[in-house]
C-alpha atoms as a PDB file:
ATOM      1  CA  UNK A   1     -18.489 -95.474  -4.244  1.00  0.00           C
ATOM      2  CA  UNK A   2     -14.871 -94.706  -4.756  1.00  0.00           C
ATOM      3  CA  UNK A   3     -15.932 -92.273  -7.888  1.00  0.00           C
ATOM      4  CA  UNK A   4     -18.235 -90.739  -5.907  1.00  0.00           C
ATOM      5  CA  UNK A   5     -15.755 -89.867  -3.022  1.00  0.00           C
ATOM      6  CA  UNK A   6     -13.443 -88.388  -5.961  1.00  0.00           C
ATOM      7  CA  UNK A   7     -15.985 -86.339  -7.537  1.00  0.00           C
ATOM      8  CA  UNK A   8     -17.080 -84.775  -3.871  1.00  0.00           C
ATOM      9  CA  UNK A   9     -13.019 -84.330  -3.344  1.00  0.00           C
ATOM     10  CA  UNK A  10     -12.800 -82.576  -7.035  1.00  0.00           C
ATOM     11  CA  UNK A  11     -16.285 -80.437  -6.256  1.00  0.00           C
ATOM     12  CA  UNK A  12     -14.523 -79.527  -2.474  1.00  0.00           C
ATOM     13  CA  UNK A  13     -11.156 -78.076  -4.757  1.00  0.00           C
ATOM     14  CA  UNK A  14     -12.859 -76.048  -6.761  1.00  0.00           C
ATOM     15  CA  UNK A  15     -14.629 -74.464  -3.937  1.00  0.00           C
ATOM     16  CA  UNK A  16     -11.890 -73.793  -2.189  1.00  0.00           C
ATOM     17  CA  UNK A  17      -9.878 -72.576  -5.218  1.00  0.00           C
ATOM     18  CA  UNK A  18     -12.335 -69.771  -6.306  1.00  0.00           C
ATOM     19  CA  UNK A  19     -11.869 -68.382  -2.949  1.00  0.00           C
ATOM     20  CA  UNK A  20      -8.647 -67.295  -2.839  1.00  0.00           C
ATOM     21  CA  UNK A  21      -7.106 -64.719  -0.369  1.00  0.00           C
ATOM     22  CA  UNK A  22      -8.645 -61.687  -1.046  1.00  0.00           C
ATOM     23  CA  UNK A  23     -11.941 -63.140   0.199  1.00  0.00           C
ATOM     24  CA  UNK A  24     -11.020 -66.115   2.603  1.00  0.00           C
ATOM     25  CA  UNK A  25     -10.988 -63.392   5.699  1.00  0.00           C
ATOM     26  CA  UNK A  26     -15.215 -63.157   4.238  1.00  0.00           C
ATOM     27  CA  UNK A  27     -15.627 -66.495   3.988  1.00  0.00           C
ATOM     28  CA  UNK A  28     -14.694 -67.138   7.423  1.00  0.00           C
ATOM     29  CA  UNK A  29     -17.098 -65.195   9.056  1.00  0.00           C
ATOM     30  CA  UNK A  30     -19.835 -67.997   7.731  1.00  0.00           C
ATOM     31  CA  UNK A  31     -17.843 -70.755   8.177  1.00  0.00           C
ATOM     32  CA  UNK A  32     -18.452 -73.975  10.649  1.00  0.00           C
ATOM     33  CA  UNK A  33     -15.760 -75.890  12.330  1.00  0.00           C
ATOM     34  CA  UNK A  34     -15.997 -78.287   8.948  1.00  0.00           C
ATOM     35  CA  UNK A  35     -14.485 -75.484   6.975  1.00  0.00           C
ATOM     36  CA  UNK A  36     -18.182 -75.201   5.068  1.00  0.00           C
ATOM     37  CA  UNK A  37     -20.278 -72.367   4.605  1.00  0.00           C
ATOM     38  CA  UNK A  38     -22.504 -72.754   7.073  1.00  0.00           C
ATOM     39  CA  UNK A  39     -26.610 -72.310   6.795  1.00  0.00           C
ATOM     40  CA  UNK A  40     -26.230 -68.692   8.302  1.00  0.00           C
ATOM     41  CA  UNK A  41     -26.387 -67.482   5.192  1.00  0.00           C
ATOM     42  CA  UNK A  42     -29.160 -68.213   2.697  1.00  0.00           C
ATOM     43  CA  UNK A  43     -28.476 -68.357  -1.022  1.00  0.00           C
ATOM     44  CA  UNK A  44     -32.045 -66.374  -1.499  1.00  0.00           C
ATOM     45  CA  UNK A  45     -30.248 -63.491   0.816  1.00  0.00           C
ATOM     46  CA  UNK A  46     -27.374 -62.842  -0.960  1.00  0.00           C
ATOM     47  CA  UNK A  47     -29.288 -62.815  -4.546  1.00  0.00           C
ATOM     48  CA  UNK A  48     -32.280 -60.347  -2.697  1.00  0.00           C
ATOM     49  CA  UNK A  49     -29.574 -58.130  -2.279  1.00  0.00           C
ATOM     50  CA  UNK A  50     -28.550 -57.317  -5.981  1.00  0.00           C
ATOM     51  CA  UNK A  51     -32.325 -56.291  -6.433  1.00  0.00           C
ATOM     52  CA  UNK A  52     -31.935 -52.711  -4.015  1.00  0.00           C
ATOM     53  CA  UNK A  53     -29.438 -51.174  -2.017  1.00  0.00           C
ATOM     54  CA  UNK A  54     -32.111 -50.784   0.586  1.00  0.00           C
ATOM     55  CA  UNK A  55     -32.911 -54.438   0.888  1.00  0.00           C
ATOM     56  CA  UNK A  56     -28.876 -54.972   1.201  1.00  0.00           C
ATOM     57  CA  UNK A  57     -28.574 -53.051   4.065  1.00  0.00           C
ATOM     58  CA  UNK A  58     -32.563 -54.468   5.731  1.00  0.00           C
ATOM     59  CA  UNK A  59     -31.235 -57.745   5.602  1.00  0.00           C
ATOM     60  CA  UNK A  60     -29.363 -59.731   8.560  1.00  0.00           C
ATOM     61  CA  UNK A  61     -26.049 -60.695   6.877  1.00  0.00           C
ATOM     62  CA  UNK A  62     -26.203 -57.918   4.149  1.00  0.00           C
ATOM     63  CA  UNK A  63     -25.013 -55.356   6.567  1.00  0.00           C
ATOM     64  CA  UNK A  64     -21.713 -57.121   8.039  1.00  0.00           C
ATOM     65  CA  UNK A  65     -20.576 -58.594   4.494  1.00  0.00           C
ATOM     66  CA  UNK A  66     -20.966 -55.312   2.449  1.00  0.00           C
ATOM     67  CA  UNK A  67     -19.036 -53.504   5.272  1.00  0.00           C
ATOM     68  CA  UNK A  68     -16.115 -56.282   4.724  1.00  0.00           C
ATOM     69  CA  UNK A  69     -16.224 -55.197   1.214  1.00  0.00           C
ATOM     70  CA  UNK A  70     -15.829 -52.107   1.758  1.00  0.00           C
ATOM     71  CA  UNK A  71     -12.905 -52.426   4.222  1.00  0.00           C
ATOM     72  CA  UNK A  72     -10.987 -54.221   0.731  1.00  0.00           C
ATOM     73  CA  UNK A  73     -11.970 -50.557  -0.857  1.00  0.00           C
ATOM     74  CA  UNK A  74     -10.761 -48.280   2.428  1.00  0.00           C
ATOM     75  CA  UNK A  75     -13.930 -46.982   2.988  1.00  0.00           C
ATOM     76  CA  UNK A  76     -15.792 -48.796   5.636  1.00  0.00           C
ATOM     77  CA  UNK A  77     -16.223 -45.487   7.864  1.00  0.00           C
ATOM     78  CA  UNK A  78     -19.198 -44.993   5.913  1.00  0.00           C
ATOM     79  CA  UNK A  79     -21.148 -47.870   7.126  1.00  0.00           C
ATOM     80  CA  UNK A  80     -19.516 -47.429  10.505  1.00  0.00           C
ATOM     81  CA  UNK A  81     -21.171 -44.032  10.841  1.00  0.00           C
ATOM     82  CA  UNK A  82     -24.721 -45.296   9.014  1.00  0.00           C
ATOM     83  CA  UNK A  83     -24.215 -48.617  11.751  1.00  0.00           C
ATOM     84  CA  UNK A  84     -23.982 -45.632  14.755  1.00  0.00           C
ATOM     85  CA  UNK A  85     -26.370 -43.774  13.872  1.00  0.00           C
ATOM     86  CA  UNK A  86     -28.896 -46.423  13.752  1.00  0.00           C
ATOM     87  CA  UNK A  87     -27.756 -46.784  16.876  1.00  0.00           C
ATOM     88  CA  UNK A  88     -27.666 -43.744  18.681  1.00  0.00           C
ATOM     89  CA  UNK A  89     -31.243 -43.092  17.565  1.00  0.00           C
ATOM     90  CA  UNK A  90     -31.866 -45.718  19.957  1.00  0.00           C
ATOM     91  CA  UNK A  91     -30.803 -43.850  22.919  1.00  0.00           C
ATOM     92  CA  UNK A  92     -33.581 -42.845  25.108  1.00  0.00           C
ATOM     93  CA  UNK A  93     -31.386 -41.097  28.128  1.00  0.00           C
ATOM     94  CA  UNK A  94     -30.608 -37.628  27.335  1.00  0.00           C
ATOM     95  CA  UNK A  95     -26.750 -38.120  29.099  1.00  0.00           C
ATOM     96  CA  UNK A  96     -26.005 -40.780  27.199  1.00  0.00           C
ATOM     97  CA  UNK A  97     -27.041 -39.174  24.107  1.00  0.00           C
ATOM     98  CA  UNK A  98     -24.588 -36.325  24.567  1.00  0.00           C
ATOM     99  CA  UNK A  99     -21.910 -38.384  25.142  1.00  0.00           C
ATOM    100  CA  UNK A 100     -22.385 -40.516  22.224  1.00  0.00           C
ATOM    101  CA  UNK A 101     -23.179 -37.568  20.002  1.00  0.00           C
ATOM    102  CA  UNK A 102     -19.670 -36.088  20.875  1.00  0.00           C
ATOM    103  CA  UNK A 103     -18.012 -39.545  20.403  1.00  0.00           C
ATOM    104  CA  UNK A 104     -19.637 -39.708  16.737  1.00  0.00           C
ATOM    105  CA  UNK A 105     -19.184 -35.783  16.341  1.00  0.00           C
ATOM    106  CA  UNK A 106     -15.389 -36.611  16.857  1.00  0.00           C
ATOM    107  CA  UNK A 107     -15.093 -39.839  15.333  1.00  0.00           C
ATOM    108  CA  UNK A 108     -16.238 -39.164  12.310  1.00  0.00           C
ATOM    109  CA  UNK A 109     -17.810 -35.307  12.027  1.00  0.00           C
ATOM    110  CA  UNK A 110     -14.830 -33.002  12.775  1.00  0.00           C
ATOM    111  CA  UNK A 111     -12.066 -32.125  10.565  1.00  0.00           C
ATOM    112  CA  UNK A 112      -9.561 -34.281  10.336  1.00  0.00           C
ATOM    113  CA  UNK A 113     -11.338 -36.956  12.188  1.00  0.00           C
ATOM    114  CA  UNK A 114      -9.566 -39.951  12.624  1.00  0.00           C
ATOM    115  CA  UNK A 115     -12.761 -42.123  10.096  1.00  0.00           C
ATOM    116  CA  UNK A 116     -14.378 -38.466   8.451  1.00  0.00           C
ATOM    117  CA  UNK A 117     -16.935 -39.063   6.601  1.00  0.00           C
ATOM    118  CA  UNK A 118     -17.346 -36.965   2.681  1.00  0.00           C
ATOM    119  CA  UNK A 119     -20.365 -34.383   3.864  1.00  0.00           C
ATOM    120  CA  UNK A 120     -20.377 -30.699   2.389  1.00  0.00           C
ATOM    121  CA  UNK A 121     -19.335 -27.527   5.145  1.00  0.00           C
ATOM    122  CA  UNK A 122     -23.286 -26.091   5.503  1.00  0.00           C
ATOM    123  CA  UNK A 123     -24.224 -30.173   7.136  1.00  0.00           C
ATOM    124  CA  UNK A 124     -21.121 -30.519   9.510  1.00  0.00           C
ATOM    125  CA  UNK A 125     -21.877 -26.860  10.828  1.00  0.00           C
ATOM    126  CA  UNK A 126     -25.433 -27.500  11.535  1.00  0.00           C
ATOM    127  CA  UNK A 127     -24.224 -30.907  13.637  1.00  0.00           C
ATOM    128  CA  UNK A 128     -21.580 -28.336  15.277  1.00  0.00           C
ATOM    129  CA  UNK A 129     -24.274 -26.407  16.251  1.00  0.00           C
ATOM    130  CA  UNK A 130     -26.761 -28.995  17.405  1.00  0.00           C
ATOM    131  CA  UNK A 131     -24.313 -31.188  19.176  1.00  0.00           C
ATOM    132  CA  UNK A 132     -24.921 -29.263  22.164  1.00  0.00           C
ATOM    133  CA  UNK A 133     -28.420 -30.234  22.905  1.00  0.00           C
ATOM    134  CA  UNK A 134     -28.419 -33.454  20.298  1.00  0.00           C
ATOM    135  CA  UNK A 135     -31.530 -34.888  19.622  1.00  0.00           C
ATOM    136  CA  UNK A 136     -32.182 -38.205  18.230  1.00  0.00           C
ATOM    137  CA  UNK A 137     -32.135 -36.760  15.059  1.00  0.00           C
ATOM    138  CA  UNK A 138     -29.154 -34.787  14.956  1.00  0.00           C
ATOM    139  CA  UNK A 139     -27.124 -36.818  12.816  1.00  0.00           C
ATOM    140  CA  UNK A 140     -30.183 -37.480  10.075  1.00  0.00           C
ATOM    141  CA  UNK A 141     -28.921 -35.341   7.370  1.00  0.00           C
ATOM    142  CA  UNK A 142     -25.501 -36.595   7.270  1.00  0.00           C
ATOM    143  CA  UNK A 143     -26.791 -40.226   7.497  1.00  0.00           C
ATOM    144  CA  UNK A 144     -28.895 -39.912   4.445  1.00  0.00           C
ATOM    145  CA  UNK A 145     -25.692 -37.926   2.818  1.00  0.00           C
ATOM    146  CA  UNK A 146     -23.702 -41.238   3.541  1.00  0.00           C
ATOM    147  CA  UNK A 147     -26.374 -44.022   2.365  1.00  0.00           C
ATOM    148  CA  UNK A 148     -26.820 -41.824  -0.969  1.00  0.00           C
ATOM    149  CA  UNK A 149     -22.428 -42.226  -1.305  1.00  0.00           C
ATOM    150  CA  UNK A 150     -22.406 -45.820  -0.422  1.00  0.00           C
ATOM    151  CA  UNK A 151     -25.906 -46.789  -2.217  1.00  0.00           C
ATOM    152  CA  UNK A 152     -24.599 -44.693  -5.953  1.00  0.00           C
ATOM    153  CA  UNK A 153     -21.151 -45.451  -5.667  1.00  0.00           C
ATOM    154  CA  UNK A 154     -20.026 -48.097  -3.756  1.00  0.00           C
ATOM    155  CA  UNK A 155     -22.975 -50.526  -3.840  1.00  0.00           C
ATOM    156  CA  UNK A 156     -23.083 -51.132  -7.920  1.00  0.00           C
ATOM    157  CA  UNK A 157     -19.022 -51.701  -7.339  1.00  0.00           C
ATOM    158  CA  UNK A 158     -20.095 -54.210  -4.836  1.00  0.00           C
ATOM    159  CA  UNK A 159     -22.467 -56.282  -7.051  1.00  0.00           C
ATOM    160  CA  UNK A 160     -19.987 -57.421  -9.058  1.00  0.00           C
ATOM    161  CA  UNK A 161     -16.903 -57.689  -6.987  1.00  0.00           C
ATOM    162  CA  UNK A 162     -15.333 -60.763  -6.288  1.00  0.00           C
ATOM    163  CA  UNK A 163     -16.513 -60.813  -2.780  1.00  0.00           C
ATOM    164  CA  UNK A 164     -20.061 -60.721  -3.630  1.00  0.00           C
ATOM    165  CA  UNK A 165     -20.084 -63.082  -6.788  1.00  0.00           C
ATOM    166  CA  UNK A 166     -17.988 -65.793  -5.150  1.00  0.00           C
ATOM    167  CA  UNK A 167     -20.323 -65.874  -2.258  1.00  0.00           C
ATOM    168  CA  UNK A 168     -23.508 -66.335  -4.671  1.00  0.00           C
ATOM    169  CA  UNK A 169     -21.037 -69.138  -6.678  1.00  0.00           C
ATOM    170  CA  UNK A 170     -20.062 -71.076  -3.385  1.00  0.00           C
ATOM    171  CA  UNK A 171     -23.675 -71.043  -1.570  1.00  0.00           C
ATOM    172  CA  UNK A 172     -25.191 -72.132  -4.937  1.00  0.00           C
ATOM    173  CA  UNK A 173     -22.635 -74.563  -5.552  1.00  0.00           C
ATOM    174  CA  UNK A 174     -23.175 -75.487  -1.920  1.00  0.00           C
ATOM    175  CA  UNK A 175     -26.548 -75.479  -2.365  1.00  0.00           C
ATOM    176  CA  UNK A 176     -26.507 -77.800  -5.289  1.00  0.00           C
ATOM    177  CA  UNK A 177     -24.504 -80.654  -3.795  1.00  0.00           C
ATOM    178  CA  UNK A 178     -27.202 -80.683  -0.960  1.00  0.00           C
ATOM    179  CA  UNK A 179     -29.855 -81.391  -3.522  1.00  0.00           C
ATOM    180  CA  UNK A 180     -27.819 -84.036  -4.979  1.00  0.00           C
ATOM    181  CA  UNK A 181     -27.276 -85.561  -1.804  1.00  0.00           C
ATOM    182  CA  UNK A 182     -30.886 -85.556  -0.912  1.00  0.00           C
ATOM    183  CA  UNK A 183     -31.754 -87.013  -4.398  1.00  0.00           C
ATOM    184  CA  UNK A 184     -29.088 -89.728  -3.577  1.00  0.00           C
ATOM    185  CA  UNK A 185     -30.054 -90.688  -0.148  1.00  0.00           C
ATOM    186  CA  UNK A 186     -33.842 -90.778  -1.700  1.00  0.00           C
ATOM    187  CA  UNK A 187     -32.744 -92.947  -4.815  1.00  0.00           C
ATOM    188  CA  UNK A 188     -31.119 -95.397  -2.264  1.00  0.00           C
ATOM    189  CA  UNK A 189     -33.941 -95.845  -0.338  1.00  0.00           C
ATOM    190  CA  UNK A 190     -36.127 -96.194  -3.216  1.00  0.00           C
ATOM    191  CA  UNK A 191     -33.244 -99.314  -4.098  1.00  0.00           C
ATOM    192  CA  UNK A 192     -33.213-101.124  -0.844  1.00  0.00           C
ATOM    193  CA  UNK A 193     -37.041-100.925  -0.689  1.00  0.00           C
ATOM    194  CA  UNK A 194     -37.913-102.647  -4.197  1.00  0.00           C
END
């Protein structure tokens, strides 16, 4: 019993040594009041998003972790424009829609906005000129411009950062160590039993 406590104690170390500062701040987001990952996140998530950018950014967690990665690289007004976009497609009142097209128009369109976003002179004209009568779609072309930056540049970057291959090591680390313990609890039951 005691061996087992210090090989649990030993596992718990590493853990918590491969996750050193630059990712803690990540880790927390998925973390319970045990300090554990918690079940938020699925193991089977985080490896389905290494097969496509697209299925990184369709996924629930995918979204929020691969912006906190790219906060570590300075560019997360990418994915805060994509995030408001998706958003502002939503809007059904026609008010509302102008006044959240000119909060994205200056947020991020303009130059010298305080979060620009890298789009070429011919795009951020034709949003100058629609942003008077936005539609829904208004911000399309410079929303595709931004998933092709983040999905060829940034995303491979991603895959094997720190960030992203920690959080596969600790969930299946995490994941293992829950299999033991079920094999454990089962093989003791199987003993008091016979």
């Amino acid at each position: 019993m005691i061996h087992e406590n210090a090989k649990k104690r030993k596992k718990n170390r590493l853990l918590n040594g491969i996750m050193n500062r630059s990712i803690c701040w990540l880790c927390s987001l998925f973390r319970d009041g045990t300090n554990r990952v918690i079940s938020k996140i699925s193991l089977e998530e985080v490896l389905q998003w290494s097969q496509s950018f697209e299925k990184l950014m369709t996924t629930k967690y995918g979204p929020i972790v691969y912006k906190s990665y790219l906060k570590t690289e300075y560019s997360d007004e990418n994915m805060e424009f994509w995030l408001a976009c998706e958003k502002y497609k939503k809007i059904l009142s026609q008010r509302k829609r102008i006044s959240e097209a000119q909060k994205l128009f200056k947020e991020f369109i303009q130059p010298q906005a305080p979060k620009e976003i890298n789009i070429d002179s011919p795009v951020r004209e034709g949003i100058t000129l629609k942003i008077q009568e936005p539609t829904q779609c208004c911000f399309d072309e410079a929303q595709k411009i931004v998933y092709l930056h983040m999905e060829r540049d940034s995303y491979p970057r991603f895959l094997s950062s720190q960030i992203y291959q920690s959080l596969i090591f600790t969930l299946s680390a995490q994941q293992q160590s829950t299999v033991c313990l079920k094999e454990e609890k089962s093989s003791l039951y199987f003993e008091i039993r016979l």
